[in-house]
C-alpha atoms as a PDB file:
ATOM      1  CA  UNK A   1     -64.632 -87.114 -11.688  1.00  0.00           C
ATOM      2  CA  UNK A   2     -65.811 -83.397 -10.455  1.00  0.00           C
ATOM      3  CA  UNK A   3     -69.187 -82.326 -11.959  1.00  0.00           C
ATOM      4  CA  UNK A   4     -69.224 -79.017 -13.931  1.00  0.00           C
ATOM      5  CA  UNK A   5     -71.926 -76.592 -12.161  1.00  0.00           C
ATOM      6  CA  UNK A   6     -73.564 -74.313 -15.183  1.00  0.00           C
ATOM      7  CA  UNK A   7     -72.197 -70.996 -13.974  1.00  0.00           C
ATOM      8  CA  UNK A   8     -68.631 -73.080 -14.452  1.00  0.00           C
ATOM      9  CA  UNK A   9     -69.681 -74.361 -17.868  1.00  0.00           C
ATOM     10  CA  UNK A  10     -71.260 -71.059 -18.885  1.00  0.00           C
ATOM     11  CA  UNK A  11     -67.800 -69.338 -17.899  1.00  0.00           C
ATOM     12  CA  UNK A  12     -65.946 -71.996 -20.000  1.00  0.00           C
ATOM     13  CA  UNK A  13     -68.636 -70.965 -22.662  1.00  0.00           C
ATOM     14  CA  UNK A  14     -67.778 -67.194 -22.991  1.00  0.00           C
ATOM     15  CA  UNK A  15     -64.207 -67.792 -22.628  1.00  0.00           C
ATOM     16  CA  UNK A  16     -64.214 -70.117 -25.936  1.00  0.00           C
ATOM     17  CA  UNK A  17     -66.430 -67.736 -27.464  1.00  0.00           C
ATOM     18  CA  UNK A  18     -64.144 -64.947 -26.806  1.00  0.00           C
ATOM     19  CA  UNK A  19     -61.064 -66.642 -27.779  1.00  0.00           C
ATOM     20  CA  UNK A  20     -62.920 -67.241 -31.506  1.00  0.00           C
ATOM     21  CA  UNK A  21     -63.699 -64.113 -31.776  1.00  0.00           C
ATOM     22  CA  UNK A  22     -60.245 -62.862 -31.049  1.00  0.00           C
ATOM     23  CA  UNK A  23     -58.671 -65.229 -34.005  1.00  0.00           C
ATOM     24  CA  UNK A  24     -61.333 -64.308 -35.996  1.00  0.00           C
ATOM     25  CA  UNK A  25     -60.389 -60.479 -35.625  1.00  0.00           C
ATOM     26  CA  UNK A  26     -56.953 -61.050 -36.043  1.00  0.00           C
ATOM     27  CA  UNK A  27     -57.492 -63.368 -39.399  1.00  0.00           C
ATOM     28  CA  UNK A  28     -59.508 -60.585 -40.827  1.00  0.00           C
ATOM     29  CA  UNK A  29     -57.273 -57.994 -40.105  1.00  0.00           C
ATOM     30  CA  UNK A  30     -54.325 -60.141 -41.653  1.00  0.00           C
ATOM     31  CA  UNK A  31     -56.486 -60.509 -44.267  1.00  0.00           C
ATOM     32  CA  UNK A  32     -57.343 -57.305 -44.816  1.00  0.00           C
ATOM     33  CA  UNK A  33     -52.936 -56.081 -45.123  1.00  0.00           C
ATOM     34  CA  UNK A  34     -51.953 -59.438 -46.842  1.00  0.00           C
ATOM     35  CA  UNK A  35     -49.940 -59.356 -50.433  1.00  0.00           C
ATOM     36  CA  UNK A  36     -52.656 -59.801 -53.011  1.00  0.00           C
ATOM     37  CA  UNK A  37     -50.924 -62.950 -54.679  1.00  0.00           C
ATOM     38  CA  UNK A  38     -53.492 -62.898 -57.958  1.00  0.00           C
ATOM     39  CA  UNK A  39     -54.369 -59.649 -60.348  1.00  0.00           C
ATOM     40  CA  UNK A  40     -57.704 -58.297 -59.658  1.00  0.00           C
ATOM     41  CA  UNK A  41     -59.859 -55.383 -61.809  1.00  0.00           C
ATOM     42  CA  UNK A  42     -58.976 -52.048 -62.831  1.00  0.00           C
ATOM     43  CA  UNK A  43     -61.071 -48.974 -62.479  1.00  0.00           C
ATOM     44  CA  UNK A  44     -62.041 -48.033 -65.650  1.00  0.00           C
ATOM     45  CA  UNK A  45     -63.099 -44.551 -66.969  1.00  0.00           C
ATOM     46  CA  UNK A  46     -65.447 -43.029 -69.859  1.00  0.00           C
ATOM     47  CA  UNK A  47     -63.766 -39.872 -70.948  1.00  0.00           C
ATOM     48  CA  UNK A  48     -63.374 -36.440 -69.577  1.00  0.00           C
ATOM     49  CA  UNK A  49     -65.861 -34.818 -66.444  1.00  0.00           C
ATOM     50  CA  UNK A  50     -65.676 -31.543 -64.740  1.00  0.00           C
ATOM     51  CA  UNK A  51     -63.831 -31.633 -61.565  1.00  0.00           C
ATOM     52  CA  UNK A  52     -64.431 -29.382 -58.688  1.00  0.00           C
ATOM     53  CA  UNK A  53     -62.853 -25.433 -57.917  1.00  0.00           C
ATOM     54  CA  UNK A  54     -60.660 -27.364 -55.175  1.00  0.00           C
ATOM     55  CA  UNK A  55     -58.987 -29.425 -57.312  1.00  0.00           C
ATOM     56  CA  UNK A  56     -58.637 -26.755 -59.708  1.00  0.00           C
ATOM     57  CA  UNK A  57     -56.601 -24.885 -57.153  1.00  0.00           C
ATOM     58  CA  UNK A  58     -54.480 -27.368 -55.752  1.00  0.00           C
ATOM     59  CA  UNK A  59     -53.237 -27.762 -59.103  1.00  0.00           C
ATOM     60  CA  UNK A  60     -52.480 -24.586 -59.940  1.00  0.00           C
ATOM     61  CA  UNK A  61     -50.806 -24.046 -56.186  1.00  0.00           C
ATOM     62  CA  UNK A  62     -49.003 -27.406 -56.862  1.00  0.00           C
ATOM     63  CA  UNK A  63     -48.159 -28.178 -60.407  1.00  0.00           C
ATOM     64  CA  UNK A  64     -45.293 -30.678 -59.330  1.00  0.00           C
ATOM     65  CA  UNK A  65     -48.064 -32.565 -58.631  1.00  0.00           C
ATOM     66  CA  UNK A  66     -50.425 -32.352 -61.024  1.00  0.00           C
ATOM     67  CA  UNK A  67     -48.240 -32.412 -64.148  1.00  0.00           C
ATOM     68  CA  UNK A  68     -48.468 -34.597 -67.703  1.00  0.00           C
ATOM     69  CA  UNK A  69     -46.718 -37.984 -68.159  1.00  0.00           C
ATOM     70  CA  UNK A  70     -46.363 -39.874 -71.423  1.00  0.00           C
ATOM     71  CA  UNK A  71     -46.234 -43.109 -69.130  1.00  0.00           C
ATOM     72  CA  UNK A  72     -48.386 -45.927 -69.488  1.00  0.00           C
ATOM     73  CA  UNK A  73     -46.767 -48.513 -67.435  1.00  0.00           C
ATOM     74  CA  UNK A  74     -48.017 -49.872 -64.244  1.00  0.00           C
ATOM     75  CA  UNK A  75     -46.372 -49.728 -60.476  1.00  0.00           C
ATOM     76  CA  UNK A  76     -44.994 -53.381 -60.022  1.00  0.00           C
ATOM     77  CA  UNK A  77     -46.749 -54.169 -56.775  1.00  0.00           C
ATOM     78  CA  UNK A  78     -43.939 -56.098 -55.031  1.00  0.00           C
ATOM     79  CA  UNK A  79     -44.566 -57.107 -51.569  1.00  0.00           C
ATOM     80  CA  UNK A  80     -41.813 -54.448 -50.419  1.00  0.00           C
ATOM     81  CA  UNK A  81     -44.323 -51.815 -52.210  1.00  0.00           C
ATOM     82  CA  UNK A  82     -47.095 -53.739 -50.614  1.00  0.00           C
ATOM     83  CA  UNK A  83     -45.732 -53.012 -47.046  1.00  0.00           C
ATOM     84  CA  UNK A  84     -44.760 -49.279 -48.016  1.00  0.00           C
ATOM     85  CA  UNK A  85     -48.216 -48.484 -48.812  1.00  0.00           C
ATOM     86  CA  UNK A  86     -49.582 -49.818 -45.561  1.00  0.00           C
ATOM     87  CA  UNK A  87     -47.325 -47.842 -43.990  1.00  0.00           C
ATOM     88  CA  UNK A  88     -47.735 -44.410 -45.262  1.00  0.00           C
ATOM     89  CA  UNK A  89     -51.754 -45.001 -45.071  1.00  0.00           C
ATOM     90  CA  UNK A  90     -51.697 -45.984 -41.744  1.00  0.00           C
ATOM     91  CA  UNK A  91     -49.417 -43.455 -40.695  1.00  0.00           C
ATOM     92  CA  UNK A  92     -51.073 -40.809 -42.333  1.00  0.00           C
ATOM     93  CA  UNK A  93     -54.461 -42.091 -41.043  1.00  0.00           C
ATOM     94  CA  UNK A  94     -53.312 -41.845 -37.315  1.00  0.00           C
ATOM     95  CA  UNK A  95     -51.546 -38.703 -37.598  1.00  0.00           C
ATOM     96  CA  UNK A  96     -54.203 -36.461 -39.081  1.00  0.00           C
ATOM     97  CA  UNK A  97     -58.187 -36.076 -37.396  1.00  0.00           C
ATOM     98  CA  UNK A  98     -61.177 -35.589 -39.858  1.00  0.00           C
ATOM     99  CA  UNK A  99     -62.462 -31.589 -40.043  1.00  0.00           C
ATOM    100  CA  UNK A 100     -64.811 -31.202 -43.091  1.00  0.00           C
ATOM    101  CA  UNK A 101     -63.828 -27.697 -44.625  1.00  0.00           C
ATOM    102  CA  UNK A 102     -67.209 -26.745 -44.503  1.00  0.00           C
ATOM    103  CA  UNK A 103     -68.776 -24.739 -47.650  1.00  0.00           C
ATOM    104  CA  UNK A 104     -65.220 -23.231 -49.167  1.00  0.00           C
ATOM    105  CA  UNK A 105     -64.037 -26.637 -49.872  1.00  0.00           C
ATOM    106  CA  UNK A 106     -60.057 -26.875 -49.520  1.00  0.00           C
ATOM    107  CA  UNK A 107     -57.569 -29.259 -50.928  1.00  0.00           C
ATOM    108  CA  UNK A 108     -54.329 -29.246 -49.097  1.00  0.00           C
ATOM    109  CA  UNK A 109     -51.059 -31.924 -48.598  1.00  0.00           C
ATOM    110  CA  UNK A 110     -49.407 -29.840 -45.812  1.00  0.00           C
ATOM    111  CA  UNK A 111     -48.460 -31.496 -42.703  1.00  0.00           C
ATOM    112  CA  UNK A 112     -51.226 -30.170 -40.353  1.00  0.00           C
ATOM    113  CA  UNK A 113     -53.232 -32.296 -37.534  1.00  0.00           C
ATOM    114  CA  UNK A 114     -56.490 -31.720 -39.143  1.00  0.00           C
ATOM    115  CA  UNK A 115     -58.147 -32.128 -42.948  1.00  0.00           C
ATOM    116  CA  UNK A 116     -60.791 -33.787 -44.747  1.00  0.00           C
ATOM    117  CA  UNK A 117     -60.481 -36.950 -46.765  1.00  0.00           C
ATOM    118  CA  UNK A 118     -58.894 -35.508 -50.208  1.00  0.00           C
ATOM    119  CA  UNK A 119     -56.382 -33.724 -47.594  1.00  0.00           C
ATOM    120  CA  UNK A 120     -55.689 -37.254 -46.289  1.00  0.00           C
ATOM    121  CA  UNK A 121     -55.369 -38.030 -49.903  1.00  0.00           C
ATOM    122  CA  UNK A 122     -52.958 -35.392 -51.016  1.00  0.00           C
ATOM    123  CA  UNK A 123     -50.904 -35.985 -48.382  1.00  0.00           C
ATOM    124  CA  UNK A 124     -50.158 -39.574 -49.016  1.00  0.00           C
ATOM    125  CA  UNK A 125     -49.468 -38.738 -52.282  1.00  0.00           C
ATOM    126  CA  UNK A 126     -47.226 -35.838 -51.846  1.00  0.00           C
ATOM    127  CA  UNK A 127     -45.210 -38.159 -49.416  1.00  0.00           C
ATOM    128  CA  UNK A 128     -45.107 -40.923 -52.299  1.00  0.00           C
ATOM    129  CA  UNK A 129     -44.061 -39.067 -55.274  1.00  0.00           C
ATOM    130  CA  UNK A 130     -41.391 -37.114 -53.033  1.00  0.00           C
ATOM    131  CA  UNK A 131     -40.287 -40.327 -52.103  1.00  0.00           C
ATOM    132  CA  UNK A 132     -39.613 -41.122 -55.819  1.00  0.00           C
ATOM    133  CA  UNK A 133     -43.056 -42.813 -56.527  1.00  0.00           C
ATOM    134  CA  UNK A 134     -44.505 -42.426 -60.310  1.00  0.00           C
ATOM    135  CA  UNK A 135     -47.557 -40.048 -60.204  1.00  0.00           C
ATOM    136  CA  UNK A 136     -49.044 -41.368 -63.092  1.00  0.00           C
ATOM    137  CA  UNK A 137     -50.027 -44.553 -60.606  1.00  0.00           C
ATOM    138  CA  UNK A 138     -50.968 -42.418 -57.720  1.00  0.00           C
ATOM    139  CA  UNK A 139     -54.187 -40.425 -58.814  1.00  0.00           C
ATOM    140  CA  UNK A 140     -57.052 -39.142 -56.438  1.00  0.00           C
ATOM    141  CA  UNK A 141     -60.713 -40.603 -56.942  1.00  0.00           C
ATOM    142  CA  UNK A 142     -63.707 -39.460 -56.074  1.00  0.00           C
ATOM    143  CA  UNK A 143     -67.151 -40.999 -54.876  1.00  0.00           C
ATOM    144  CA  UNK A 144     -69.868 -41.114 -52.937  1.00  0.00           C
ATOM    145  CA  UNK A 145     -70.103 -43.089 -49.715  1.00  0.00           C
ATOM    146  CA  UNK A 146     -72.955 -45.053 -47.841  1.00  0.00           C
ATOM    147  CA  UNK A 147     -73.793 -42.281 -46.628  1.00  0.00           C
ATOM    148  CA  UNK A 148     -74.570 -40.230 -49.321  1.00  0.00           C
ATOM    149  CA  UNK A 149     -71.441 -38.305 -48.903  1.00  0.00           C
ATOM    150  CA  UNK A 150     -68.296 -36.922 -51.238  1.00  0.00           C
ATOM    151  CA  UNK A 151     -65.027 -38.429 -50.455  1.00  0.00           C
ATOM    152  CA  UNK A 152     -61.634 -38.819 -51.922  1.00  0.00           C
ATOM    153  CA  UNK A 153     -59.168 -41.896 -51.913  1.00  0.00           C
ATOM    154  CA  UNK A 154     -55.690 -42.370 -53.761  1.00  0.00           C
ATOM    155  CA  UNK A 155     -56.065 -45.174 -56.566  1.00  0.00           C
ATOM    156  CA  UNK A 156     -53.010 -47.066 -57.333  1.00  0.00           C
ATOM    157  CA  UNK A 157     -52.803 -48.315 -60.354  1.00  0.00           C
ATOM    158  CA  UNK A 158     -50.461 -51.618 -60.416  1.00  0.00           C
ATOM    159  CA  UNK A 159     -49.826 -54.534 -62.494  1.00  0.00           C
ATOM    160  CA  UNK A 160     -52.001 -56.670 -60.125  1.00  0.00           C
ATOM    161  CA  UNK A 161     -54.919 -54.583 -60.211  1.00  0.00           C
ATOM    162  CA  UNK A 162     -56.193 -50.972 -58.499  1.00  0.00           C
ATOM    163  CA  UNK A 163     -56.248 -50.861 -55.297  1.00  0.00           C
ATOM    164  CA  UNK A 164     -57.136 -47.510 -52.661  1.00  0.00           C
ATOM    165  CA  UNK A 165     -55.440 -45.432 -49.914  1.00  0.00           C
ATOM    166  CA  UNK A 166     -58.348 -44.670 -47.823  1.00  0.00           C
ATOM    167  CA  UNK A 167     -58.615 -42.473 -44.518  1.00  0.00           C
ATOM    168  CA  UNK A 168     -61.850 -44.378 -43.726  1.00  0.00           C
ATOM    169  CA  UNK A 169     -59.470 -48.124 -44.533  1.00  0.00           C
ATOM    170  CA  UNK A 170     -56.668 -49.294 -42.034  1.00  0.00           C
ATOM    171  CA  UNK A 171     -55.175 -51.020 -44.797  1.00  0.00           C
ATOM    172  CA  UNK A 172     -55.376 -50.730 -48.810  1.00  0.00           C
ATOM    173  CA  UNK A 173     -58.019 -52.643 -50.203  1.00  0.00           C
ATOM    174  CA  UNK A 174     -58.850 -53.285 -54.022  1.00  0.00           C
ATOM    175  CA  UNK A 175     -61.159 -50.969 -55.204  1.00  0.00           C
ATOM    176  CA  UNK A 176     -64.073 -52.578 -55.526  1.00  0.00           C
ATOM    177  CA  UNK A 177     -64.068 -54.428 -51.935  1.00  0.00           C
ATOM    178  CA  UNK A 178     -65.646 -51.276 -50.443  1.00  0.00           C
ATOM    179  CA  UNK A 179     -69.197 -49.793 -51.222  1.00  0.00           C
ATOM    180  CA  UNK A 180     -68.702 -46.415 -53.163  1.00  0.00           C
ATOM    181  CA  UNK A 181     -70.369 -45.261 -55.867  1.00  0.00           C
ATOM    182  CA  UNK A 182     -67.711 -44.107 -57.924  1.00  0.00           C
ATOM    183  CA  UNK A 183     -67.513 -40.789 -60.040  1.00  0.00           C
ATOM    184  CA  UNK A 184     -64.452 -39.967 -61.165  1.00  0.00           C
ATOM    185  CA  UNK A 185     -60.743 -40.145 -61.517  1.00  0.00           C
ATOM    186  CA  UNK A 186     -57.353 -37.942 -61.909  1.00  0.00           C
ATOM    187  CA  UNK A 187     -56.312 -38.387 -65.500  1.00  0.00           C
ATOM    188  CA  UNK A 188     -52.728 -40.476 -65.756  1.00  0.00           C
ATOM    189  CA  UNK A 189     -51.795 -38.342 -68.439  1.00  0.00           C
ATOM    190  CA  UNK A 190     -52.726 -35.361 -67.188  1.00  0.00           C
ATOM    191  CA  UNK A 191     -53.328 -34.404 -63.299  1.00  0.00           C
ATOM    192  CA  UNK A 192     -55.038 -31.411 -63.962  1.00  0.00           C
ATOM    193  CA  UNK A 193     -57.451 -33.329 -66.406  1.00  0.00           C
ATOM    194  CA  UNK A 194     -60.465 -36.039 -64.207  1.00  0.00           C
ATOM    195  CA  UNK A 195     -62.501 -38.724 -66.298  1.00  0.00           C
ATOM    196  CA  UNK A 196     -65.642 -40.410 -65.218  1.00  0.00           C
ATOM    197  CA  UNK A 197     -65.229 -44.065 -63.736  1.00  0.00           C
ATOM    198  CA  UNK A 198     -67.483 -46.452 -65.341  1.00  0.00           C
END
């Protein structure tokens, strides 16, 4: 039987290694896009907050899509939905690059290479509700990140939980499986109208 030097061993070593961390990666990131099979938490809210002059004026720019709804029912988050979300926030994630707007902050949905997150945002949600989506489950959220700054995700609100469209996520995630401190929330009832998360 021929003797394994340590250099050969070693080699055999890193290989194994690097083949677990490979199917580690790829469980995670399976993981991470995989139909949420039980219902999780909602985001809830504690009445009405200010909201900023951007928001302001992409409503009034915009009112498609920032209008009232006497709606209370939830999106039915079937695994075809699932898969559609994915999509459009990956998509939109790739297609766009991050550009803060600096001190005149913004808010935009066009189709342009460049925007900050609640452009991201927008975007995704313009594409949705064109597509025939409800907007009364597609409503932006605001919080602050790890590092200390403002951003903006979609939250959509289904029967198994809420779950975000992130430009800093590759995939949706529930809501509370990322570290924000949340502030507030796009009314259902009214898009012009935001409400404090709890």
């Amino acid at each position: 039987m021929k003797h394994l030097t340590v250099e050969h061993a070693n080699r055999c070593l890193n290989r194994a290694i690097f083949i677990a961390v490979i199917i580690l990666c790829i469980g995670a990131l399976a993981g991470c896009s995989s139909y949420p099979e039980a219902s999780a938490s909602e985001m809830t809210t504690a009445g009405p907050i200010i909201v900023n002059a951007g928001a302001v004026n992409y409503c009034k720019a915009h009112p498609k899509y920032c209008g009232r709804s006497t709606r209370t029912d939830k999106l039915e988050l079937t695994p075809e939905r699932w898969r559609v979300l994915n999509q459009v926030n990956e998509r939109v994630n790739a297609s766009m690059r991050h550009v803060d707007d600096g001190e005149f902050d913004q808010w935009s949905h066009d189709d342009k290479p460049t925007g900050d997150c609640e452009d991201f945002a927008l975007r995704k949600r313009r594409e949705l509700i064109d597509a025939g989506w409800p907007a009364h489950v597609l409503l932006i959220a605001t919080a602050k990140i790890w590092t200390g700054e403002g951003h903006a995700v979609i939250v959509v609100v289904t029967d198994r939980g809420d779950y975000i469209m992130d430009n800093l996520q590759r995939y949706v995630v529930h809501w509370e499986d990322v570290s924000y401190e949340w502030i507030r929330k796009q009314s259902p009832r009214d898009g012009t109208r935001w409400e404090a998360v709890r």
